[in-house]
C-alpha atoms as a PDB file:
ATOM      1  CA  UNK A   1     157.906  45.119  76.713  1.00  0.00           C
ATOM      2  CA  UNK A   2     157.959  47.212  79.762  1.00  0.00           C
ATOM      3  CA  UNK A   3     155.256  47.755  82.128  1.00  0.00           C
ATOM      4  CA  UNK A   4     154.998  51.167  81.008  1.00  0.00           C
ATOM      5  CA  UNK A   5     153.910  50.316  78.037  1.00  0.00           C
ATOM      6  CA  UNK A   6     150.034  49.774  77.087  1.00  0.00           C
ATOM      7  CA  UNK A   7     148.750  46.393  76.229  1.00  0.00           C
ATOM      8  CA  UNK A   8     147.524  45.945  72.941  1.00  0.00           C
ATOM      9  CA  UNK A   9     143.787  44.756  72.521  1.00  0.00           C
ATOM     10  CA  UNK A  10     143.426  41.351  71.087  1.00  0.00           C
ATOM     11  CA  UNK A  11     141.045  42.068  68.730  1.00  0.00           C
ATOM     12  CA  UNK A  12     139.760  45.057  66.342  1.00  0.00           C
ATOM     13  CA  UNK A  13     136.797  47.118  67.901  1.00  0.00           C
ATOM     14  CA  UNK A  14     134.022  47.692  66.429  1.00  0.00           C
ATOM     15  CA  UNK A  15     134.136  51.436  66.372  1.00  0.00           C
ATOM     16  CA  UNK A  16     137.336  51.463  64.486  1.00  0.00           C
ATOM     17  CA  UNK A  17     135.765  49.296  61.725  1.00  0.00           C
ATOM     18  CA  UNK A  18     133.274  51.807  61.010  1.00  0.00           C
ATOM     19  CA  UNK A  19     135.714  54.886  61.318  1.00  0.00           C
ATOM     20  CA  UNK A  20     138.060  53.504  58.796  1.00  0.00           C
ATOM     21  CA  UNK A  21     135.118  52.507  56.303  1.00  0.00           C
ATOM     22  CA  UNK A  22     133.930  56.088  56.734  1.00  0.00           C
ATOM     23  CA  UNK A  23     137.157  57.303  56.056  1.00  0.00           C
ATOM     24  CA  UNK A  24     137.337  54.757  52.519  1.00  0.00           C
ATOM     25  CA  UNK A  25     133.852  56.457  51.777  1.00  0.00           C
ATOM     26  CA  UNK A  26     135.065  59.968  52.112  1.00  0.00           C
ATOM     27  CA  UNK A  27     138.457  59.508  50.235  1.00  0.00           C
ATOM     28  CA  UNK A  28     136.301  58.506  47.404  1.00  0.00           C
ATOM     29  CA  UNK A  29     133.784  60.903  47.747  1.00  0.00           C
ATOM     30  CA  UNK A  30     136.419  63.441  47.662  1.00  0.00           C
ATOM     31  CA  UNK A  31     138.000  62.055  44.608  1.00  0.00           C
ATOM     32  CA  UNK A  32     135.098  62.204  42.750  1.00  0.00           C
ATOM     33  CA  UNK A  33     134.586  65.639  43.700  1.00  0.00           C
ATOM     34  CA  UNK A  34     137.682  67.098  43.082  1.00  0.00           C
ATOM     35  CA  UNK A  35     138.218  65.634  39.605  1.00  0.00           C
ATOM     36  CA  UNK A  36     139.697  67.000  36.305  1.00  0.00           C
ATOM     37  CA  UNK A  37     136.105  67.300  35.386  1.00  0.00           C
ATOM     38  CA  UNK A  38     134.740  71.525  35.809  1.00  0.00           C
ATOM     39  CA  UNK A  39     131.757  71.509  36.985  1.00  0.00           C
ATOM     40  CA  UNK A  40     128.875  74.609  37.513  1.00  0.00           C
ATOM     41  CA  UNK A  41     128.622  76.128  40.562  1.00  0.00           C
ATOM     42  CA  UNK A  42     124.830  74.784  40.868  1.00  0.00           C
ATOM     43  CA  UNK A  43     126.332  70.755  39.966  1.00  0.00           C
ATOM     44  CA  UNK A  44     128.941  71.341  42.881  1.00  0.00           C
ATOM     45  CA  UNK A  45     126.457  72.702  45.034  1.00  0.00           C
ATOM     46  CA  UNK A  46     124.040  69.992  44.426  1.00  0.00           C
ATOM     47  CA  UNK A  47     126.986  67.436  45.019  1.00  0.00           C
ATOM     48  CA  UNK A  48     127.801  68.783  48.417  1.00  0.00           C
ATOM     49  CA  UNK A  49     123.976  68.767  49.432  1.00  0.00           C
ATOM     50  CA  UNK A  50     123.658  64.996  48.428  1.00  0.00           C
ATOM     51  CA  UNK A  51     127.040  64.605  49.832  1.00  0.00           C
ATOM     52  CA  UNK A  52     125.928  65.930  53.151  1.00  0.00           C
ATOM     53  CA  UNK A  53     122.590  63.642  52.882  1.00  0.00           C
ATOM     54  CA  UNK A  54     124.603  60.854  52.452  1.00  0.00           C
ATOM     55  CA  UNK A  55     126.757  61.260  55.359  1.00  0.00           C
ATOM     56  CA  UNK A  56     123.909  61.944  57.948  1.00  0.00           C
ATOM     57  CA  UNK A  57     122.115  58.934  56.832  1.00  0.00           C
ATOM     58  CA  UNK A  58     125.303  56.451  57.269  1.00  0.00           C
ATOM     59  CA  UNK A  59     125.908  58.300  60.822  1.00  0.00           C
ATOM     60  CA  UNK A  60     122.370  57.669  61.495  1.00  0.00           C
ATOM     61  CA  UNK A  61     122.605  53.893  60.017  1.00  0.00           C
ATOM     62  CA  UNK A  62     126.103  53.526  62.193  1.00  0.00           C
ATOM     63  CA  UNK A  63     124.695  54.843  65.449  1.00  0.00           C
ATOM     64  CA  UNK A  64     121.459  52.652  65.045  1.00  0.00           C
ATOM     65  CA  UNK A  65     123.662  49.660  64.770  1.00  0.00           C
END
């Protein structure tokens, strides 16, 4: 290693935790959503709305933390 190369940390943040567990949670979101399955126009409307609930209230929950 050279010294103009960075350090790496010695442990995980904490930060990067939650990122990659909201990342998990949006891969299967996504999955769900974009299934073989048709759906209405008023189901995926209501999906993104509860979708978009969901998400504010674990970015509330992980900046409270």
């Amino acid at each position: 290693m050279t010294s103009a190369e960075p350090v790496p940390p010695a442990a995980p943040r904490g930060r990067e935790v939650k990122a990659s567990v909201l990342a998990a949670f949006q891969l299967v979101e996504d999955a769900r959503y974009l299934g073989t399955d048709r759906r209405s126009r008023q189901e995926r409307r209501r999906a993104l709305a509860e979708r978009a609930v969901a998400y504010r209230r674990l970015a509330r929950d992980v900046l409270a933390s």
